[in-house]
Structures are given as C-alpha cells and as structure tokens.
C-alpha atoms as a PDB file:
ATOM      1  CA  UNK A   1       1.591   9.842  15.077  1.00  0.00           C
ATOM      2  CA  UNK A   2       4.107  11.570  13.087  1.00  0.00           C
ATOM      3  CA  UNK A   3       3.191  14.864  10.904  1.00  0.00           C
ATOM      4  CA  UNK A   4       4.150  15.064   7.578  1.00  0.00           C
ATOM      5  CA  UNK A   5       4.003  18.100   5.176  1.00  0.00           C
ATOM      6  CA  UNK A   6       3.264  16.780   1.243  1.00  0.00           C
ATOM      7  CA  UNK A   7       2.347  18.275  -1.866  1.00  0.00           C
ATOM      8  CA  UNK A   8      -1.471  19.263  -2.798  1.00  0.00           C
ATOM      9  CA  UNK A   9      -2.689  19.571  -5.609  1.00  0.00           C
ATOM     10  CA  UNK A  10      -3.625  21.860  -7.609  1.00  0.00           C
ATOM     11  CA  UNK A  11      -1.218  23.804  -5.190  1.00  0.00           C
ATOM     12  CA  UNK A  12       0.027  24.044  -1.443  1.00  0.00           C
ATOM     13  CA  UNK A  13       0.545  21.476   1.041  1.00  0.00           C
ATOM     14  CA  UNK A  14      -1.526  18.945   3.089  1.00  0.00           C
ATOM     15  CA  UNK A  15      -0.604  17.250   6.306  1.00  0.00           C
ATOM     16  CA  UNK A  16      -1.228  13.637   6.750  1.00  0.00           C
ATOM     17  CA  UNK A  17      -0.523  12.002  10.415  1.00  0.00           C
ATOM     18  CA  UNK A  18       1.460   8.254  10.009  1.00  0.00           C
ATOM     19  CA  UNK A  19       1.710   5.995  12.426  1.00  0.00           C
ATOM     20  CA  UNK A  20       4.518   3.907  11.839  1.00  0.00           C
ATOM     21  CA  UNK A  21       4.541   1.460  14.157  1.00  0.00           C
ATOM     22  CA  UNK A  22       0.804  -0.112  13.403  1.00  0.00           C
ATOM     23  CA  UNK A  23       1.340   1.370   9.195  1.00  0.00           C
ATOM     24  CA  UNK A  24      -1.552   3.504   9.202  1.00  0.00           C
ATOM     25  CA  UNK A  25      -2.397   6.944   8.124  1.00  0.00           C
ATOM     26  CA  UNK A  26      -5.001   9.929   9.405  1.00  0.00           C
ATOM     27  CA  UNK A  27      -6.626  12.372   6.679  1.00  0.00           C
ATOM     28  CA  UNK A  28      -8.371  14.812   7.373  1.00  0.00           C
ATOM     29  CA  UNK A  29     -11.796  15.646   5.591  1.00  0.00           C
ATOM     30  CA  UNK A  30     -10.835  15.050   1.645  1.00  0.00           C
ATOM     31  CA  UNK A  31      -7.126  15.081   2.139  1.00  0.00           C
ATOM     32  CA  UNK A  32      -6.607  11.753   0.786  1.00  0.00           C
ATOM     33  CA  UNK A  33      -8.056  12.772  -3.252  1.00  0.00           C
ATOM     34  CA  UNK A  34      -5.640  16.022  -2.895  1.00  0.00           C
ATOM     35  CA  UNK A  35      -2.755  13.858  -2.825  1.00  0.00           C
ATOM     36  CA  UNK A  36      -0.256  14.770  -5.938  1.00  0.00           C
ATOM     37  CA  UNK A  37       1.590  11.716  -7.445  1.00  0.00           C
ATOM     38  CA  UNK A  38       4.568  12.886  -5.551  1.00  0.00           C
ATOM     39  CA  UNK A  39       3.005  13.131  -2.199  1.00  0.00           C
ATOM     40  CA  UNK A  40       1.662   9.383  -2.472  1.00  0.00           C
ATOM     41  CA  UNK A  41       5.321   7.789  -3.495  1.00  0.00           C
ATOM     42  CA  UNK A  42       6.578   9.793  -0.299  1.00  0.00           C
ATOM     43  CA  UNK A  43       4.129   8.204   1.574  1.00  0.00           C
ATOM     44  CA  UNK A  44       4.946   4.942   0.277  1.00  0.00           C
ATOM     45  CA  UNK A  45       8.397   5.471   1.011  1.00  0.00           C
ATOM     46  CA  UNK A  46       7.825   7.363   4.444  1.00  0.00           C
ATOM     47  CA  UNK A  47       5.790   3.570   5.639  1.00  0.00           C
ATOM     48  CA  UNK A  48       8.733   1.195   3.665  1.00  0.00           C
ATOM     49  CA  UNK A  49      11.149   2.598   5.880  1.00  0.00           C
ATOM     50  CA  UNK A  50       8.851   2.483   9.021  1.00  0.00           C
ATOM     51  CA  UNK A  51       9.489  -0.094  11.576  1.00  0.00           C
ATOM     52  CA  UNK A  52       7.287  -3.708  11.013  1.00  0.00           C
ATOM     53  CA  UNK A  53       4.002  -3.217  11.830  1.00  0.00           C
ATOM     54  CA  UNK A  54       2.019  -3.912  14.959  1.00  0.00           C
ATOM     55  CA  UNK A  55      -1.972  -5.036  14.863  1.00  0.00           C
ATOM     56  CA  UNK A  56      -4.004  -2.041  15.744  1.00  0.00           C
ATOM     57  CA  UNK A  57      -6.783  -2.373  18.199  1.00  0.00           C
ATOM     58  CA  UNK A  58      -9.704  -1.233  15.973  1.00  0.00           C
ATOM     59  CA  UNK A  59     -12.580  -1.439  18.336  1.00  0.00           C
ATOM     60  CA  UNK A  60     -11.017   1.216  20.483  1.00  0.00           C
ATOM     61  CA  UNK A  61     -10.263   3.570  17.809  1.00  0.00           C
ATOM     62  CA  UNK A  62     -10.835   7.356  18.642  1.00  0.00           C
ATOM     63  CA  UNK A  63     -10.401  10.853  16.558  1.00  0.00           C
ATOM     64  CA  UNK A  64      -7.648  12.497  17.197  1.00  0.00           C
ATOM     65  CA  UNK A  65      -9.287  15.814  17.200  1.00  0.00           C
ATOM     66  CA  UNK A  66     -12.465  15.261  19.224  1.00  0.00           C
ATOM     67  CA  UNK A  67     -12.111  12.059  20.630  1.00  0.00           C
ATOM     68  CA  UNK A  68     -15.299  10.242  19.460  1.00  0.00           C
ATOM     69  CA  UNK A  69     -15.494   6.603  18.593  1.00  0.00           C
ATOM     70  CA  UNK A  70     -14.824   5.864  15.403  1.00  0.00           C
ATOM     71  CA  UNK A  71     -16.427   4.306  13.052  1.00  0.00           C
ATOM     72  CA  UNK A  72     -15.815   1.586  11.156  1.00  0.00           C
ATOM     73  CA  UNK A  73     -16.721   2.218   6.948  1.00  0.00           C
ATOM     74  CA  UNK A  74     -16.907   0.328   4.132  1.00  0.00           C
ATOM     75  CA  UNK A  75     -16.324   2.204   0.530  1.00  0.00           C
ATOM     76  CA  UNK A  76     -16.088   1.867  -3.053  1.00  0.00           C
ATOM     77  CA  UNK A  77     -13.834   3.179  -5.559  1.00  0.00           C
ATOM     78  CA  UNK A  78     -14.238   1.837  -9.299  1.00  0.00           C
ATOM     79  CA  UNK A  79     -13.948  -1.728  -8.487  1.00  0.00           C
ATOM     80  CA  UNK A  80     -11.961  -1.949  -5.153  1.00  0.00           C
ATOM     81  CA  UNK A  81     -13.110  -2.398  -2.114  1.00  0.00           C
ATOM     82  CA  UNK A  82     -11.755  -0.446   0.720  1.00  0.00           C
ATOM     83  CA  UNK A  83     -12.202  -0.234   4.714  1.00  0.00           C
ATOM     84  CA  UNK A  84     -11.430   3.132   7.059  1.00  0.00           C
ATOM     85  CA  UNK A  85     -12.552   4.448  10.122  1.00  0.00           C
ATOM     86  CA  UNK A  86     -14.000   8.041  10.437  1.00  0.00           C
ATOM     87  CA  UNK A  87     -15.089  10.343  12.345  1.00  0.00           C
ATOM     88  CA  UNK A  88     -18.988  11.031  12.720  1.00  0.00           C
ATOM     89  CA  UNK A  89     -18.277  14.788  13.147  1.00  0.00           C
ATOM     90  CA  UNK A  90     -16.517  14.973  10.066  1.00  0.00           C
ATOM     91  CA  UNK A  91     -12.734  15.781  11.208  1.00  0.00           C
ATOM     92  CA  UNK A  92     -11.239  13.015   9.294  1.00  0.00           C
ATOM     93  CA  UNK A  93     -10.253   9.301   8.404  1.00  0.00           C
ATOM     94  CA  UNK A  94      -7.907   6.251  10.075  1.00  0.00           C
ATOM     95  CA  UNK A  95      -6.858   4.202   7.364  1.00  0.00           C
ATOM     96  CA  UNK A  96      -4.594   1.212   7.563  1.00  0.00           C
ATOM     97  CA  UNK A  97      -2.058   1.491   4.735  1.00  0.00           C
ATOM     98  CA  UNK A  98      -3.108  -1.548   3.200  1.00  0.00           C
ATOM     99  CA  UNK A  99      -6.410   0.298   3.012  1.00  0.00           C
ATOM    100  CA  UNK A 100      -5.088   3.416   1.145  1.00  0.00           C
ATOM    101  CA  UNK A 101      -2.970   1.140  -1.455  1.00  0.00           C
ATOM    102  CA  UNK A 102      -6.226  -0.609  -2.364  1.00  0.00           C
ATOM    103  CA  UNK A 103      -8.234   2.987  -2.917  1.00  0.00           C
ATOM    104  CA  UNK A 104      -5.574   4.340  -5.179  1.00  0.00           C
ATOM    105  CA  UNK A 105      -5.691   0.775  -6.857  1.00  0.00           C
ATOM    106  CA  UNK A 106      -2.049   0.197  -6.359  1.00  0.00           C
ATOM    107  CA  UNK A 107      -3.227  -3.713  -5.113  1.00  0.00           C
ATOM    108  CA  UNK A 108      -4.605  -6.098  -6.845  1.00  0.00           C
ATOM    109  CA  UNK A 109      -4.951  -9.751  -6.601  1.00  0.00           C
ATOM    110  CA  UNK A 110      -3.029 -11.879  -8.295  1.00  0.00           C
ATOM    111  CA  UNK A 111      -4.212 -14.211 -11.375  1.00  0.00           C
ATOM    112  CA  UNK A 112      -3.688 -18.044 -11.219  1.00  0.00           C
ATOM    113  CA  UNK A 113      -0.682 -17.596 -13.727  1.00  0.00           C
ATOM    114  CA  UNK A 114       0.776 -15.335 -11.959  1.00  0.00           C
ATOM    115  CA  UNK A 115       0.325 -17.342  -8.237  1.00  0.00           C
ATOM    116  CA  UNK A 116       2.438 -20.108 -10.401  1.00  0.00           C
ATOM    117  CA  UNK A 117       5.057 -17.961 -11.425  1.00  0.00           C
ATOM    118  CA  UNK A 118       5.660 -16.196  -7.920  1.00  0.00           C
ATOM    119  CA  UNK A 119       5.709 -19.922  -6.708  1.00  0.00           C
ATOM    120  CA  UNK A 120       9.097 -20.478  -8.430  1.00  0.00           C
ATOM    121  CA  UNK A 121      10.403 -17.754  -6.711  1.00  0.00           C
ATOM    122  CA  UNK A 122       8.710 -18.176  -3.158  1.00  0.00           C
ATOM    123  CA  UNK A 123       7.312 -20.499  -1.295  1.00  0.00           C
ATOM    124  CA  UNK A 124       5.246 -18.923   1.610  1.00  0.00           C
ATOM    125  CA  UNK A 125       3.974 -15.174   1.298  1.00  0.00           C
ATOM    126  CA  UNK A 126       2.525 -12.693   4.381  1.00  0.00           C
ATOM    127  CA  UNK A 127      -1.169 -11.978   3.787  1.00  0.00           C
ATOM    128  CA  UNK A 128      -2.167  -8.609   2.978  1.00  0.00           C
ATOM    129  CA  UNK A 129      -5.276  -8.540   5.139  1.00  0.00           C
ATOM    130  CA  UNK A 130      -4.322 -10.522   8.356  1.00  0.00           C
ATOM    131  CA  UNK A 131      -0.920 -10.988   8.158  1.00  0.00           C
ATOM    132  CA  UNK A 132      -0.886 -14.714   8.011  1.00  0.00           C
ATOM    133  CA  UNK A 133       1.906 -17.076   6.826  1.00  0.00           C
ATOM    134  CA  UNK A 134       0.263 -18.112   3.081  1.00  0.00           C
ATOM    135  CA  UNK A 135       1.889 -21.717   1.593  1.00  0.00           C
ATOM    136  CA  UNK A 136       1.871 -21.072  -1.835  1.00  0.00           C
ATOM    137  CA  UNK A 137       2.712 -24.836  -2.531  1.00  0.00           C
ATOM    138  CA  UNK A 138      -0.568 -25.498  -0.340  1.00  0.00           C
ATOM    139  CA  UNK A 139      -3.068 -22.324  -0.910  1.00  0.00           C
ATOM    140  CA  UNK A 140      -4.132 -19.776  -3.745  1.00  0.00           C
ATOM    141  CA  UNK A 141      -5.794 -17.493  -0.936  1.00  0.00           C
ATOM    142  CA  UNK A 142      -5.064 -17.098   2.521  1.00  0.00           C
ATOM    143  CA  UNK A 143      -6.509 -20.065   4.597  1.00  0.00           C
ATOM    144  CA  UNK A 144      -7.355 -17.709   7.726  1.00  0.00           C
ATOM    145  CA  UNK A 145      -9.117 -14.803   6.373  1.00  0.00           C
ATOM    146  CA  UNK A 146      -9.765 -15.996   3.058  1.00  0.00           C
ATOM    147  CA  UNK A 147      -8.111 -12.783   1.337  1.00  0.00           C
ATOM    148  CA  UNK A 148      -7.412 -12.958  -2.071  1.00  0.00           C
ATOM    149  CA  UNK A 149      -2.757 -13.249  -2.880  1.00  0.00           C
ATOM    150  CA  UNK A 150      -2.539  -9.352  -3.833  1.00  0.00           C
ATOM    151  CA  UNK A 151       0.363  -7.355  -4.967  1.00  0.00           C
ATOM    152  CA  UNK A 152       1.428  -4.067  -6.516  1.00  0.00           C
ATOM    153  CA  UNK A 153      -0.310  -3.478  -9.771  1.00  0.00           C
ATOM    154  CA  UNK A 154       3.142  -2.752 -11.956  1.00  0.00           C
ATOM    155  CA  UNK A 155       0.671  -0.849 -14.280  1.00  0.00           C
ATOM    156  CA  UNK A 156      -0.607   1.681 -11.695  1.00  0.00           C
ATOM    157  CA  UNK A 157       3.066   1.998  -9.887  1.00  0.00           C
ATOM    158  CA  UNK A 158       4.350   2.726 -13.597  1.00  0.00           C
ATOM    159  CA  UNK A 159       1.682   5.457 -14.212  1.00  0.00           C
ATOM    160  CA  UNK A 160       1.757   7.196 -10.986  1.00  0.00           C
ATOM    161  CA  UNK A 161       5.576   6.994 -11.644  1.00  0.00           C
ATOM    162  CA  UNK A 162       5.404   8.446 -15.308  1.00  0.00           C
ATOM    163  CA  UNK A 163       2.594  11.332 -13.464  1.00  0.00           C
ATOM    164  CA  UNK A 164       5.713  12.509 -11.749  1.00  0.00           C
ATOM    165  CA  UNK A 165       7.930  12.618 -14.065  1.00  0.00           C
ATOM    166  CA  UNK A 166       6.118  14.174 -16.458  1.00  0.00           C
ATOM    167  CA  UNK A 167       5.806  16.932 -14.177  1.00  0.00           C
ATOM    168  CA  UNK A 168       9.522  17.134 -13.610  1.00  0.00           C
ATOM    169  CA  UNK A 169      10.803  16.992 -16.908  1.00  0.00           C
ATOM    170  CA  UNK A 170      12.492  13.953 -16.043  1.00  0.00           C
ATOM    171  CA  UNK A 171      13.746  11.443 -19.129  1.00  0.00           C
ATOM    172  CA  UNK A 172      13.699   8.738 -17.565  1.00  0.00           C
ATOM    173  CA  UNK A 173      11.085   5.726 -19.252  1.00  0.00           C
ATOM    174  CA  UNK A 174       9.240   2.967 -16.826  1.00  0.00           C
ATOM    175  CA  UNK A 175      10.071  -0.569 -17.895  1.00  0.00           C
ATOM    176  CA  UNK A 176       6.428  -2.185 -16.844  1.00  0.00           C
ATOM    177  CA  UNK A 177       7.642  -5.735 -17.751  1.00  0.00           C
ATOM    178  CA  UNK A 178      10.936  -5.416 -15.606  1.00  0.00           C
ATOM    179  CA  UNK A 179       8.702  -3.939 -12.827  1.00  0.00           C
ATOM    180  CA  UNK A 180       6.475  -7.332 -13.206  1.00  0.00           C
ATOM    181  CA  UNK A 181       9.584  -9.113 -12.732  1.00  0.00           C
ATOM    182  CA  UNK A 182      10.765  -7.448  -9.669  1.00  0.00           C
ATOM    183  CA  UNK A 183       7.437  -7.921  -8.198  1.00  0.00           C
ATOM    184  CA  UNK A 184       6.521 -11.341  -9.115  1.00  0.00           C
ATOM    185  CA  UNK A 185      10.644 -12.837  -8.665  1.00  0.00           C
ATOM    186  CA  UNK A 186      10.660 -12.648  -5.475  1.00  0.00           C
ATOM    187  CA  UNK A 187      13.678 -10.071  -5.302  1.00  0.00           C
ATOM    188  CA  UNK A 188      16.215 -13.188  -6.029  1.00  0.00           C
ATOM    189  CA  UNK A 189      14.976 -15.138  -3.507  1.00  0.00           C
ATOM    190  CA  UNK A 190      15.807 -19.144  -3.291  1.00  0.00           C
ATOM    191  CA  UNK A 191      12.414 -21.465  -3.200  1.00  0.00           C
ATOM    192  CA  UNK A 192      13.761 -22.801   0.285  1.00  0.00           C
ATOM    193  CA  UNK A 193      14.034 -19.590   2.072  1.00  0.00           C
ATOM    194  CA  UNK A 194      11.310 -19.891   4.785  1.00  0.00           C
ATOM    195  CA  UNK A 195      10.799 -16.728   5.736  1.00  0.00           C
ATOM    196  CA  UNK A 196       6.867 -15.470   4.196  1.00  0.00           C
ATOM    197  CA  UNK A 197       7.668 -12.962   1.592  1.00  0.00           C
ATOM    198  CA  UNK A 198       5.842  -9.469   2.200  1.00  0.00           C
ATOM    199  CA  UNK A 199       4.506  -8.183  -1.324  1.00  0.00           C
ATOM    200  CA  UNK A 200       3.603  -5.110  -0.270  1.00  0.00           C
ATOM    201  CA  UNK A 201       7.483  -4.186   1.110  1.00  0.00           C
ATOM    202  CA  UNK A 202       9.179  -6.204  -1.998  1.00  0.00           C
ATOM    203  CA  UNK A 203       6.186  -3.988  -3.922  1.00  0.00           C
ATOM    204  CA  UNK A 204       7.445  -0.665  -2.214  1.00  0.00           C
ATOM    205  CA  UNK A 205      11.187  -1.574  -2.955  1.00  0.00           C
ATOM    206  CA  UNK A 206      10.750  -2.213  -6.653  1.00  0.00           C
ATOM    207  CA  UNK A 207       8.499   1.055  -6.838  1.00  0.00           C
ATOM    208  CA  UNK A 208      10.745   3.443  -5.080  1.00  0.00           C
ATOM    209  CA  UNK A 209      14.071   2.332  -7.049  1.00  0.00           C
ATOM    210  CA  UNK A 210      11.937   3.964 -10.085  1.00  0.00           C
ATOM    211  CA  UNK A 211      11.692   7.119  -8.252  1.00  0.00           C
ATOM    212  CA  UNK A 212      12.866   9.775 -10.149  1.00  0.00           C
ATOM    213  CA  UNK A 213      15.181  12.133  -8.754  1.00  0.00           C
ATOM    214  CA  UNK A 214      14.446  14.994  -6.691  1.00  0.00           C
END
C-alpha cells in the first residue's frame, strides 16, 4: 500500500493507505467522514490512474497494524448499502473502492430509461460488483452476481465538484446535463466495439475533466 497525505477537514491532514493494484483503500478509525471534497476527487483520481485491478483475496484479509483477521461488515448510509472489512481492535477499515463510491453515494443504479439510452452507446458493460462482462442487448442486471447496472450519480459528482469550488473561489459552473451525457454516451464509443465498458473509469474521466484547477 501506498501512503497518501489529503486534506481534513475542518483542518490538517489525514493519511489514507491505497492499494492500487486490487483498487482498495485503508482508513483508519473515522478517517473516511473527515475527508474534504478535495481529498475525495484526489482519491478518485489517485485510483483512475492506478493500474487495472486485481481480485483481492478477502477471506485472508489482515490489519495492517495488528495483524488480526478482519472482519467482514455490512453498513448503512441513508439508503446505500455498503461492505468493508475492519478491524475488531478498532485500528481501522479495508474498503474496496467500489465500496467507498457507494458510501459517499457517488453510485447509483441505473433506471430502465437510462439502461436504454447507454445501450445506444454500448453494448456490453463490466459489473461493478464482480467484474463480469454485462450484455446490455441481453441483461438489465448482471447475470452472475445479480448486481444492479450502476454508475456515477452526475448529481453527487456535480455537488462535490461545486463543494470545491466554492471553497476556491473558482468561477467555473457544473453542466449536470453534459455530465449525464458523458456518463451515459459511452465516451463516443461505436455500438460494435466489444470491449465491456467500465462505468466507474468512464465515471472517473468525466468527473476529473471538471476538476477545477489547483
């Protein structure tokens, strides 16, 4: 795991451990709800640049600190559903980055409407929870794990976006329907290309080219 230093808030800094190669981060004890809206869009752009992702072995999970098991937890926050792995002793959280977009609600899954309108654009897509190859032409939901066809919520991307701005004085207005496009077009893509889109990447492009400057 890599260390990186990010902004807290009110004030200071907080250091969150990525894994690249398996996409995953490791707070420790409340570190994820100190994140700033700046720290989380450098996260999201620290794990778009990372390499592709490799399937963690979850049953062997151990803290980094003390080396106990961890253990496998199931949370709520609002509406969304989200799984991580902590530590019984209290020194922290693994959480698979799929996992942290769903607890700041930056996924969602996608209505019929918009399944049809992405399927202009694409024709397979990579699941969010197993990774699978999803037929759109074939499937609304992924036919191996049953997940639900999510992608960045252009609403929540837009307002963490504006939070940042605000805070830096920046002019710079968020056009939420021309994020909707870039997330739901498929980037340009041509129906035939058969390579599974990855919403959450295509997601993480459109969001960071908002970025303001820093």
């Amino acid at each position: 795991m890599r260390a990186l230093a990010l902004e807290r808030a009110p004030h200071g800094e907080v250091v969150v451990d990525l894994c690249a190669g398996c996409h995953a981060l490791w707070f420790d004890a409340f570190e994820s709800v100190q994140l700033t809206p700046g720290a989380t869009l450098a996260l999201f752009e620290e794990v778009r640049a990372a390499q592709a992702p490799r399937r963690a072995e979850q049953k062997s999970l151990a803290c980094p600190r003390c080396r106990a098991a961890l253990v496998e937890t199931r949370d709520l926050r609002h509406a969304t559903r989200f799984v991580y792995w902590r530590c019984m002793r209290g020194h922290g959280r693994f959480t698979p980055f799929v996992q942290f977009l769903r607890e700041k609600a930056f996924l969602r899954p996608l209505a019929p409407g918009e399944i049809a309108r992405l399927r202009v654009h694409v024709r397979t897509v990579r699941c969010t929870g197993c990774g699978a190859r999803v037929d759109l032409s074939r499937h609304a939901r992924c036919p191996y794990c049953a997940g639900p066809i999510e992608a960045f919520d252009a609403d929540a991307a837009a307002a963490t976006v504006r939070a940042l701005e605000d805070r830096k004085v920046a002019g710079t207005g968020i056009d939420i329907e021309g994020l909707a496009d870039a997330l739901l077009g498929g980037g340009g893509r041509s129906p035939r290309d058969e390579t599974p889109l990855d919403l959450i990447g295509a997601g993480l492009a459109a969001l960071t080219s908002l970025w303001p400057a820093r």
